[in-house]
C-alpha atoms as a PDB file:
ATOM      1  CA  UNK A   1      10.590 -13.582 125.355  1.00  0.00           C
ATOM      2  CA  UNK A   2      12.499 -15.785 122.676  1.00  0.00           C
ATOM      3  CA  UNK A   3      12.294 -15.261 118.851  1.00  0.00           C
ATOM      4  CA  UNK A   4      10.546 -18.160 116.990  1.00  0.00           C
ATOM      5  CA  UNK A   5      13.500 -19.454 114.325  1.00  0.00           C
ATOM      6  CA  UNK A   6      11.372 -17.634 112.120  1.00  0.00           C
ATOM      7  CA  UNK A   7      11.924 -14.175 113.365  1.00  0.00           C
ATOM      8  CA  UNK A   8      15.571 -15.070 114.434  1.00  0.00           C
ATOM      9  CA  UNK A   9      16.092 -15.982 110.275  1.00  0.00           C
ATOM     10  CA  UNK A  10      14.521 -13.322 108.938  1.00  0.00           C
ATOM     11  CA  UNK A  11      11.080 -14.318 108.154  1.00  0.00           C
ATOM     12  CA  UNK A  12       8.870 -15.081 105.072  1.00  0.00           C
ATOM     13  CA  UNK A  13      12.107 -14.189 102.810  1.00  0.00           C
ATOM     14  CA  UNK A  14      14.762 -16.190 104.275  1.00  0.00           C
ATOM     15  CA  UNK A  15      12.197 -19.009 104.657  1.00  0.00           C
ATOM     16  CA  UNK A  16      11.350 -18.875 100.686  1.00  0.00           C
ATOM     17  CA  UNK A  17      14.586 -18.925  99.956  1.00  0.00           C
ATOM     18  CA  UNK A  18      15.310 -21.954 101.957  1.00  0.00           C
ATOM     19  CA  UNK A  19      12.552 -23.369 100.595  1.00  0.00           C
ATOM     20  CA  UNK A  20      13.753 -22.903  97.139  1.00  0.00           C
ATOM     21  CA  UNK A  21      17.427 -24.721  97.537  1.00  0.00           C
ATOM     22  CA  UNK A  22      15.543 -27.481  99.284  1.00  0.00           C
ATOM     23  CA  UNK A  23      13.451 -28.167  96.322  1.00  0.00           C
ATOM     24  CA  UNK A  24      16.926 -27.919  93.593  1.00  0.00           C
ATOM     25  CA  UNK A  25      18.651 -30.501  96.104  1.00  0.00           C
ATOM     26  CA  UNK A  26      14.938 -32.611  95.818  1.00  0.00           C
ATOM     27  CA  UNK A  27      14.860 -32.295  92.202  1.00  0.00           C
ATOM     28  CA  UNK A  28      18.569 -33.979  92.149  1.00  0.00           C
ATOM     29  CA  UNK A  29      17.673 -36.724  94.214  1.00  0.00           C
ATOM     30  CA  UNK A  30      17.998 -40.433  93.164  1.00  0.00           C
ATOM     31  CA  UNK A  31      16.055 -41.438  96.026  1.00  0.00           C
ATOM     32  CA  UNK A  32      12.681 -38.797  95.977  1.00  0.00           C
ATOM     33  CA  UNK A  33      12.977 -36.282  92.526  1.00  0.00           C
ATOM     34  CA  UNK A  34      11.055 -38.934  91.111  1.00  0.00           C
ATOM     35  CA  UNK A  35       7.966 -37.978  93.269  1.00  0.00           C
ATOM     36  CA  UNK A  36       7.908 -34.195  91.396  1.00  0.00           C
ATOM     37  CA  UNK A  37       7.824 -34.959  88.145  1.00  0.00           C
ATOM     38  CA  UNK A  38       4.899 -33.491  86.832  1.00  0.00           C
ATOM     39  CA  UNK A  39       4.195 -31.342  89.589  1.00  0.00           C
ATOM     40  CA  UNK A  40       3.425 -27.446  89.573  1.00  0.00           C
ATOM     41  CA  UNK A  41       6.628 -26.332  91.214  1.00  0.00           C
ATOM     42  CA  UNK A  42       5.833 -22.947  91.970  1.00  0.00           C
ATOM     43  CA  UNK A  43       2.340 -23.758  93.445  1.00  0.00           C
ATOM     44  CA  UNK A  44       4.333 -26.488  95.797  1.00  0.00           C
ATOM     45  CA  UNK A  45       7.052 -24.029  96.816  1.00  0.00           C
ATOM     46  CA  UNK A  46       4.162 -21.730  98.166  1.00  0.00           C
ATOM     47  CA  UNK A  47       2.995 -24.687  99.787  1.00  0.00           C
ATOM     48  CA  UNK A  48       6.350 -25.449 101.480  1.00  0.00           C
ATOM     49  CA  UNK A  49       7.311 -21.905 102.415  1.00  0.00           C
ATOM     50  CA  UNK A  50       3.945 -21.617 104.535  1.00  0.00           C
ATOM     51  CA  UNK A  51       4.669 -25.212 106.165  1.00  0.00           C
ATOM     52  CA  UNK A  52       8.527 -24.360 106.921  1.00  0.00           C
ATOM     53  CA  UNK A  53       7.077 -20.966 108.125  1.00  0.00           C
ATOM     54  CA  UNK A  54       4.483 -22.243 110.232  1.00  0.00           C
ATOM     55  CA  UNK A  55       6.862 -25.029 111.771  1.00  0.00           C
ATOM     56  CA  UNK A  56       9.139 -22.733 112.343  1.00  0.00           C
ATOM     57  CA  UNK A  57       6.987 -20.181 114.423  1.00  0.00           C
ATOM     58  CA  UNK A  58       5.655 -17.853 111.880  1.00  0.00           C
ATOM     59  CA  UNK A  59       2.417 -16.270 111.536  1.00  0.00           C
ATOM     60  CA  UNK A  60       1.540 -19.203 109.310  1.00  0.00           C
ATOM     61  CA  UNK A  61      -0.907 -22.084 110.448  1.00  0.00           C
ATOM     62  CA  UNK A  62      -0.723 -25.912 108.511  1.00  0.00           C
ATOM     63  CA  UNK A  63      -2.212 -28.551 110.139  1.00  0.00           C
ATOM     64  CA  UNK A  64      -1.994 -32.384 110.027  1.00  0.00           C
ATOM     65  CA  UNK A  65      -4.428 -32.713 108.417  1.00  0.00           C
ATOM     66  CA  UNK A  66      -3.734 -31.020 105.434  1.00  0.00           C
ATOM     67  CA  UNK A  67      -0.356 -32.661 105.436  1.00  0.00           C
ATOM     68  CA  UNK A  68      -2.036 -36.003 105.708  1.00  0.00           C
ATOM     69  CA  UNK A  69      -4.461 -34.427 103.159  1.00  0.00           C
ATOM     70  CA  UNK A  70      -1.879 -33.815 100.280  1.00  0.00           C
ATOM     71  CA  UNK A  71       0.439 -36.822 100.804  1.00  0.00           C
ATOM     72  CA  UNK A  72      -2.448 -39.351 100.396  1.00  0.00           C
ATOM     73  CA  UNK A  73      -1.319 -41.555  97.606  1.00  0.00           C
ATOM     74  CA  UNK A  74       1.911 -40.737  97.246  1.00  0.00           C
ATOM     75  CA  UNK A  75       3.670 -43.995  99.276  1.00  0.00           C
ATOM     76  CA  UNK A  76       6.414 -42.253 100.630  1.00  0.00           C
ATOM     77  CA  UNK A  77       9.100 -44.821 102.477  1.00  0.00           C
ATOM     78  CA  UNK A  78      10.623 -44.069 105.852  1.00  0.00           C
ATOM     79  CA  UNK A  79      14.192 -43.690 103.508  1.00  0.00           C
ATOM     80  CA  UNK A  80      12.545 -41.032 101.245  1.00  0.00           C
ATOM     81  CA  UNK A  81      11.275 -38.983 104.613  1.00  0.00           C
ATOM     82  CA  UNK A  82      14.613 -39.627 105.819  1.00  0.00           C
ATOM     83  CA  UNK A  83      16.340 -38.377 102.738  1.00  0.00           C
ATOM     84  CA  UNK A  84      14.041 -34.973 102.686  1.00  0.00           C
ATOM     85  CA  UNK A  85      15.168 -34.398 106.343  1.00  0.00           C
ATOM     86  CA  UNK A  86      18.628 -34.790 105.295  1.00  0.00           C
ATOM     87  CA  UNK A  87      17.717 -32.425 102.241  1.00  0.00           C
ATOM     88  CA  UNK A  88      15.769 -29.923 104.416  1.00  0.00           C
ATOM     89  CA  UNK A  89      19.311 -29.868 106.495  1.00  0.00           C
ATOM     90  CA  UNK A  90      21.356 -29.171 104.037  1.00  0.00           C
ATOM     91  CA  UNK A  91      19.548 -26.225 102.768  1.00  0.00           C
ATOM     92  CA  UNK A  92      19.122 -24.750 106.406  1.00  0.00           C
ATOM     93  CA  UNK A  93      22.619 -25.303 107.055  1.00  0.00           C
ATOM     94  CA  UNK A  94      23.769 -23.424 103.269  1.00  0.00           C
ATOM     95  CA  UNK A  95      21.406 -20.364 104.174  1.00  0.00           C
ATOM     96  CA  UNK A  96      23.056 -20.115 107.834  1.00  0.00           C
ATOM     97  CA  UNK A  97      20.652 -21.574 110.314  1.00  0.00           C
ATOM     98  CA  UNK A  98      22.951 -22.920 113.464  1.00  0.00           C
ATOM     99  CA  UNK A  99      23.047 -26.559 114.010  1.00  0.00           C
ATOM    100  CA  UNK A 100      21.260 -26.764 116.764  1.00  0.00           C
ATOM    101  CA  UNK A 101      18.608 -24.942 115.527  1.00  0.00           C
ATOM    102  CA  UNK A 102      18.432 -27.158 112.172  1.00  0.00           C
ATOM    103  CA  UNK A 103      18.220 -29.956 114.903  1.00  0.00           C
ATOM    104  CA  UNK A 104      15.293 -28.148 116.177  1.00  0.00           C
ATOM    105  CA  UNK A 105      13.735 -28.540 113.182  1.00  0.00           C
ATOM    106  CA  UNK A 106      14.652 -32.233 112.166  1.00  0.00           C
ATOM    107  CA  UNK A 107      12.657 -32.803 115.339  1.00  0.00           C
ATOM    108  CA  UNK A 108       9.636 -31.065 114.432  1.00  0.00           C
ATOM    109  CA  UNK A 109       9.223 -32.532 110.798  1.00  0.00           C
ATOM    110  CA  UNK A 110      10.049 -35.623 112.523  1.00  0.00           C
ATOM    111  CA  UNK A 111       6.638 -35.146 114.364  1.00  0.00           C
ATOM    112  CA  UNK A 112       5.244 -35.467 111.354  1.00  0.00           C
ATOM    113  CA  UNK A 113       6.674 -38.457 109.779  1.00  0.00           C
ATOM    114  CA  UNK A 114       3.319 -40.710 111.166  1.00  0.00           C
ATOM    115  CA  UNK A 115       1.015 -38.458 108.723  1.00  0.00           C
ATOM    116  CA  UNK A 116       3.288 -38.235 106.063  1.00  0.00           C
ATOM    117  CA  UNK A 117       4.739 -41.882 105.388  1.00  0.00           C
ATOM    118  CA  UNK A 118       2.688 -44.452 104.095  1.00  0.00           C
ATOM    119  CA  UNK A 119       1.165 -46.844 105.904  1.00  0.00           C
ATOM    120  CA  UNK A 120       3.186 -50.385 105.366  1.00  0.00           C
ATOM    121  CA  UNK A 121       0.593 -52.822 104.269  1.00  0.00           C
ATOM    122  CA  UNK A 122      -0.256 -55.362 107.507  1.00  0.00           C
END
C-alpha cells in the first residue's frame, strides 16, 4: 500500500508549515493579498492546514461544501485561483515536495476551482 503525500511529507507538521509560507507569499501578492486584509490569520491558517491535510490524504475531512460555504462573497477570478495555485506551488516546492507530486496537487485544488471561483454574471 502507497503513502498518502501526507504521510510521505511528514504529516500535520510539514503540512502547517507549508501552509504558513503559502500564506507570507499570499500576503505579498499584487494580484490576491488584497482578499486578507482584515482577516484572522491564525484562525485561517488552521483552516488551510486541515484543507491541505485532508487533500492531501490525511486523517482530515473538508468538504465542498464548506469550501463553497466560506468563499461565498468573496468574487474570486479564475487569475486569482490561478495565482494561489501558483502560490500553493511554490511553497510545496521550497519545503521539498517532488514535482510531480506538487502536480498531484495542482490537480486536486484544481477540482475545486468550480466551488471556489465566482460565478461570472450571465
Amino acid at each position: 500500500m502507497s503513502k498518502s503525500l501526507y504521510d510521505k511529507y511528514g504529516g500535520f507538521k510539514t503540512v502547517s508549515r507549508v501552509v504558513i509560507t503559502f500564506y507570507e507569499l499570499v500576503l505579498d501578492s499584487d494580484v490576491v493579498g488584497h482578499h486578507f486584509d482584515d482577516i484572522d490569520m491564525g484562525r485561517l491558517i488552521d483552516h488551510q492546514t486541515k484543507f491541505m491535510s485532508s487533500l492531501l490524504g490525511g486523517p482530515v475531512s473538508f468538504g465542498d461544501e464548506r469550501l463553497r460555504t466560506v468563499h461565498r462573497g468573496l468574487i474570486i477570478t479564475h487569475a486569482e485561483f490561478d495565482e494561489i495555485i501558483t502560490l500553493l506551488s511554490e511553497a510545496l516546492q521550497m519545503h521539498g515536495m517532488e514535482q510531480g507530486d506538487i502536480n498531484m496537487v495542482r490537480q486536486a485544488i484544481e477540482t475545486k476551482r468550480g466551488v471556489i471561483v465566482a460565478r461570472e454574471p450571465s
